[in-house]
C-alpha atoms as a PDB file:
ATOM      1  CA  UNK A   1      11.206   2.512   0.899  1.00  0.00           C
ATOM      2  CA  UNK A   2       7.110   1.945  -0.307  1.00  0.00           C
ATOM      3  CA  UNK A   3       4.858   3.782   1.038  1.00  0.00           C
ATOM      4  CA  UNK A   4       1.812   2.548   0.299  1.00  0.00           C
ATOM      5  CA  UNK A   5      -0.009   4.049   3.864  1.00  0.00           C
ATOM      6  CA  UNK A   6       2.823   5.936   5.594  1.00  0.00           C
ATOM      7  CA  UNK A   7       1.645   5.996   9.070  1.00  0.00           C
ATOM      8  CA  UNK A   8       1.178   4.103  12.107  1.00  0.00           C
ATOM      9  CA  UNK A   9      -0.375   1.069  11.737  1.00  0.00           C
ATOM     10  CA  UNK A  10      -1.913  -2.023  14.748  1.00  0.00           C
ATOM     11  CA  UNK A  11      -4.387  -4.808  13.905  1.00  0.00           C
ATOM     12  CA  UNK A  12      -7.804  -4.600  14.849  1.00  0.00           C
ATOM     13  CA  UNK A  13      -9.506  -6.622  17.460  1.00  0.00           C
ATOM     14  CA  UNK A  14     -11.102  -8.644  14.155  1.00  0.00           C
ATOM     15  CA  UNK A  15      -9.993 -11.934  14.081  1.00  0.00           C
ATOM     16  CA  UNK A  16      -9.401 -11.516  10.149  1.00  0.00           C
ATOM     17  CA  UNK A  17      -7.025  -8.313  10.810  1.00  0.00           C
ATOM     18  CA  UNK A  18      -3.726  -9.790   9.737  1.00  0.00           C
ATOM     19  CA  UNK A  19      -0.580  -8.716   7.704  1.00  0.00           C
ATOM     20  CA  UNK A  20       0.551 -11.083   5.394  1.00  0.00           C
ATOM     21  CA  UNK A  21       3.020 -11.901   2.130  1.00  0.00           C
ATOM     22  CA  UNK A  22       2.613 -14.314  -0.808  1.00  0.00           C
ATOM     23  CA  UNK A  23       5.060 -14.975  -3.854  1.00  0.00           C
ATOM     24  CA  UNK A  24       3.840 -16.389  -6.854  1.00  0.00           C
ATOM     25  CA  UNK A  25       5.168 -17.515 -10.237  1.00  0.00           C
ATOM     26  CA  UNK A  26       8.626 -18.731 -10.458  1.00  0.00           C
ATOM     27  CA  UNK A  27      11.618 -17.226 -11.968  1.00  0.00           C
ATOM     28  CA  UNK A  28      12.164 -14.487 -12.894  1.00  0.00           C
ATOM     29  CA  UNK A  29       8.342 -14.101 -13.501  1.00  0.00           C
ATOM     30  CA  UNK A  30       7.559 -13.569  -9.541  1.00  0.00           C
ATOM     31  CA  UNK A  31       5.120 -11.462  -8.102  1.00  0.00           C
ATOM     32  CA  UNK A  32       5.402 -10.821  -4.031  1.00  0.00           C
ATOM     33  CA  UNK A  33       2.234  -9.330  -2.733  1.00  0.00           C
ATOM     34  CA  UNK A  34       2.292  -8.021   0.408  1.00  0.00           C
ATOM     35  CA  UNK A  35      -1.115  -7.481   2.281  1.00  0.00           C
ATOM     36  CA  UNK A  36      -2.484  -5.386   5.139  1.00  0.00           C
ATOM     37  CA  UNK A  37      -6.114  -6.235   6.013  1.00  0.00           C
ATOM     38  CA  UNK A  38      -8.449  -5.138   8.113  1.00  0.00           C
ATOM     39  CA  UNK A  39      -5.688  -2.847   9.860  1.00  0.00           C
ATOM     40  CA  UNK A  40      -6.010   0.778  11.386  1.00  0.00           C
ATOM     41  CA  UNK A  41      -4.291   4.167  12.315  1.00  0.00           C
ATOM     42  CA  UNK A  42      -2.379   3.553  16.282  1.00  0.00           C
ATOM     43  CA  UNK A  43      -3.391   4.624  18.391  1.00  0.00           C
ATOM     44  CA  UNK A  44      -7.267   4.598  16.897  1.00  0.00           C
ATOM     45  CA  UNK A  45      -8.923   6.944  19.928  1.00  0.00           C
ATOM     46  CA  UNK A  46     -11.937   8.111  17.289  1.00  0.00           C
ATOM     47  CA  UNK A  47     -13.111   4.620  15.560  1.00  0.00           C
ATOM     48  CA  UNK A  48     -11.969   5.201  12.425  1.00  0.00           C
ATOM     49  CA  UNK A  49     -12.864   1.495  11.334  1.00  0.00           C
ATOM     50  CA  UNK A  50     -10.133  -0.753   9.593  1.00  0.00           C
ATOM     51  CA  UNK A  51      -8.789  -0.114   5.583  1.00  0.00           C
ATOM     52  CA  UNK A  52      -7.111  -3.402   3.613  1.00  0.00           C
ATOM     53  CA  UNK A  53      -4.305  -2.475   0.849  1.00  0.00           C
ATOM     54  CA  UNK A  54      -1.533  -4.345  -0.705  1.00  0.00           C
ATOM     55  CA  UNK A  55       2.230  -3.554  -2.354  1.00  0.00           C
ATOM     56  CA  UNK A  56       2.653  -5.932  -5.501  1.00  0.00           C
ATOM     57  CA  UNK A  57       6.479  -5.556  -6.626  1.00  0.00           C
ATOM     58  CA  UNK A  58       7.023  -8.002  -9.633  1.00  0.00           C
ATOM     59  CA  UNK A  59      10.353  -9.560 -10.402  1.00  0.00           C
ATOM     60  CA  UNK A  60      10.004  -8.504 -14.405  1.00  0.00           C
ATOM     61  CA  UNK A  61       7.530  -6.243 -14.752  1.00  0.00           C
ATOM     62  CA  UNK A  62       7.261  -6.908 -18.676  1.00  0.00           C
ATOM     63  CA  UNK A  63       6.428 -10.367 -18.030  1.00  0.00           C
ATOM     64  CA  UNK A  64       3.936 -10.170 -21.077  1.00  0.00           C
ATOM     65  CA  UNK A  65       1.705  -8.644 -19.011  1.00  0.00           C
ATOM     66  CA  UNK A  66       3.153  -4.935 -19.477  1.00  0.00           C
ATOM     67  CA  UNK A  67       2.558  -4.231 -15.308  1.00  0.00           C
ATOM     68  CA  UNK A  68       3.895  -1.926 -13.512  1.00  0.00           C
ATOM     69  CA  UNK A  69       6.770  -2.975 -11.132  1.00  0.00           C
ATOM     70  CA  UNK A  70       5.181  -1.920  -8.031  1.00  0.00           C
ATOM     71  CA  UNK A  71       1.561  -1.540  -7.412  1.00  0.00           C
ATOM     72  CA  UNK A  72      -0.267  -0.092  -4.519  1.00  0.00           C
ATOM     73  CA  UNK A  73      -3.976  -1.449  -3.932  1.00  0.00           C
ATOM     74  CA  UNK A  74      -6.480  -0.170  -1.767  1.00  0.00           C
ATOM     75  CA  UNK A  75      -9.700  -2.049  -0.919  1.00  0.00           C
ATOM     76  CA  UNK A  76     -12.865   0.062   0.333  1.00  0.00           C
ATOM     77  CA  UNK A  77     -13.669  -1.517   3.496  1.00  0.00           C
ATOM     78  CA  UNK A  78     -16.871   0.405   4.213  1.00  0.00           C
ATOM     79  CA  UNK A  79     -15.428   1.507   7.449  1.00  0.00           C
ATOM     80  CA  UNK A  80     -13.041   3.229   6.868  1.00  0.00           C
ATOM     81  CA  UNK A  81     -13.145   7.521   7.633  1.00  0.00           C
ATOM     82  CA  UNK A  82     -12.433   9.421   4.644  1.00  0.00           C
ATOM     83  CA  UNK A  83     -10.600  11.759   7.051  1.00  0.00           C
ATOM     84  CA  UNK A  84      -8.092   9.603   7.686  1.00  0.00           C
ATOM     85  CA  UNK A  85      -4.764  10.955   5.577  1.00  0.00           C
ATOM     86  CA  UNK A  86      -1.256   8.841   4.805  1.00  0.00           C
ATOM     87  CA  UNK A  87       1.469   9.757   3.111  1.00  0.00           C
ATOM     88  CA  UNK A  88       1.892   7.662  -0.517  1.00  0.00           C
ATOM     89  CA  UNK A  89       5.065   7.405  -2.142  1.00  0.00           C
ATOM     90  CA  UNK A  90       8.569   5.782  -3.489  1.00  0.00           C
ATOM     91  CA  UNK A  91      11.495   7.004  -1.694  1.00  0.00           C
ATOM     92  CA  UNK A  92      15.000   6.259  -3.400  1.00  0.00           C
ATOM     93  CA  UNK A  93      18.169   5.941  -2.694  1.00  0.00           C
ATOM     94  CA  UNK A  94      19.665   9.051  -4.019  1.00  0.00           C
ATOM     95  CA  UNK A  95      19.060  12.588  -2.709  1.00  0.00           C
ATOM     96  CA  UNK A  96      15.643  14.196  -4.356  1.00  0.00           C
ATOM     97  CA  UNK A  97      14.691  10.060  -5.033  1.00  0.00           C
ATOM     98  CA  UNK A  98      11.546  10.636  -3.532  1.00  0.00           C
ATOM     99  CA  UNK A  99       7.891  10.917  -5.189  1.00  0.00           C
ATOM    100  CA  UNK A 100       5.066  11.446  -3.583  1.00  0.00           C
ATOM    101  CA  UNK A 101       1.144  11.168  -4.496  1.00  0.00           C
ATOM    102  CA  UNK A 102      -1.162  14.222  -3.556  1.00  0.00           C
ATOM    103  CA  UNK A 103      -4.467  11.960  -2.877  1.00  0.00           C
ATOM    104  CA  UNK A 104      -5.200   8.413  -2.829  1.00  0.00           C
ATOM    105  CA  UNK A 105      -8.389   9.046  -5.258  1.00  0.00           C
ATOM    106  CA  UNK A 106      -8.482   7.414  -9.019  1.00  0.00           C
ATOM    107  CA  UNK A 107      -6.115  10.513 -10.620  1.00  0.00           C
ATOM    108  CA  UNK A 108      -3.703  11.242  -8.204  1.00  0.00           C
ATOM    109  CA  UNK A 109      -0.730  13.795  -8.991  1.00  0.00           C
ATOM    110  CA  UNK A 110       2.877  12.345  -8.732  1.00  0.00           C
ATOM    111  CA  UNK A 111       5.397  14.450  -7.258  1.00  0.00           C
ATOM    112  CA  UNK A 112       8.741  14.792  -5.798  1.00  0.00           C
ATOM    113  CA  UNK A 113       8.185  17.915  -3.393  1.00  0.00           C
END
């Protein structure tokens, strides 16, 4: 499972609030890039405005570009409360498969408590 914004999730009233999935390249060089913009927390009772963030997962992930294999992006929307929390992780298949971030700021801590 990706976590990118654990939580629930409902499109805005904005007629750009959409979720939506693009592959590139072709193989085994592809890149699937999942995106969630202009979405917010359900049920939204306070206005907490709308956040935009994406999952990149990448076929080979040493493509020549050295990426990582999955990426997480988040796009500041201007709107969005910084008191909003989500969860942000990788969860496995095996037991204790599970890692976790402790903030979504530039230097977060990985780990799997």
């Amino acid at each position: 499972m990706l976590a990118c914004f654990w939580d629930d999730l409902t499109l805005t009233s904005s007629g750009n609030s959409k979720v939506a999935y693009k592959i590139t390249g072709v193989s085994p060089n592809r890149i699937l890039t999942v995106e969630w913009n202009k979405v917010q927390r359900y049920p939204d009772f306070s206005g907490n405005g709308a956040a935009s963030f994406q999952v990149i997962i990448r076929e080979n992930p040493l493509g020549g570009t050295n990426a990582s294999l999955i990426s997480y992006n988040y796009f500041n929307e201007g709107t969005f409360s910084s008191a909003i929390t989500a969860s942000i992780g990788i969860l496995g298949t095996c037991p204790g498969d599970f890692y976790s971030l402790n903030n979504s700021g530039v230097s977060p801590i990985a780990s799997q408590t």
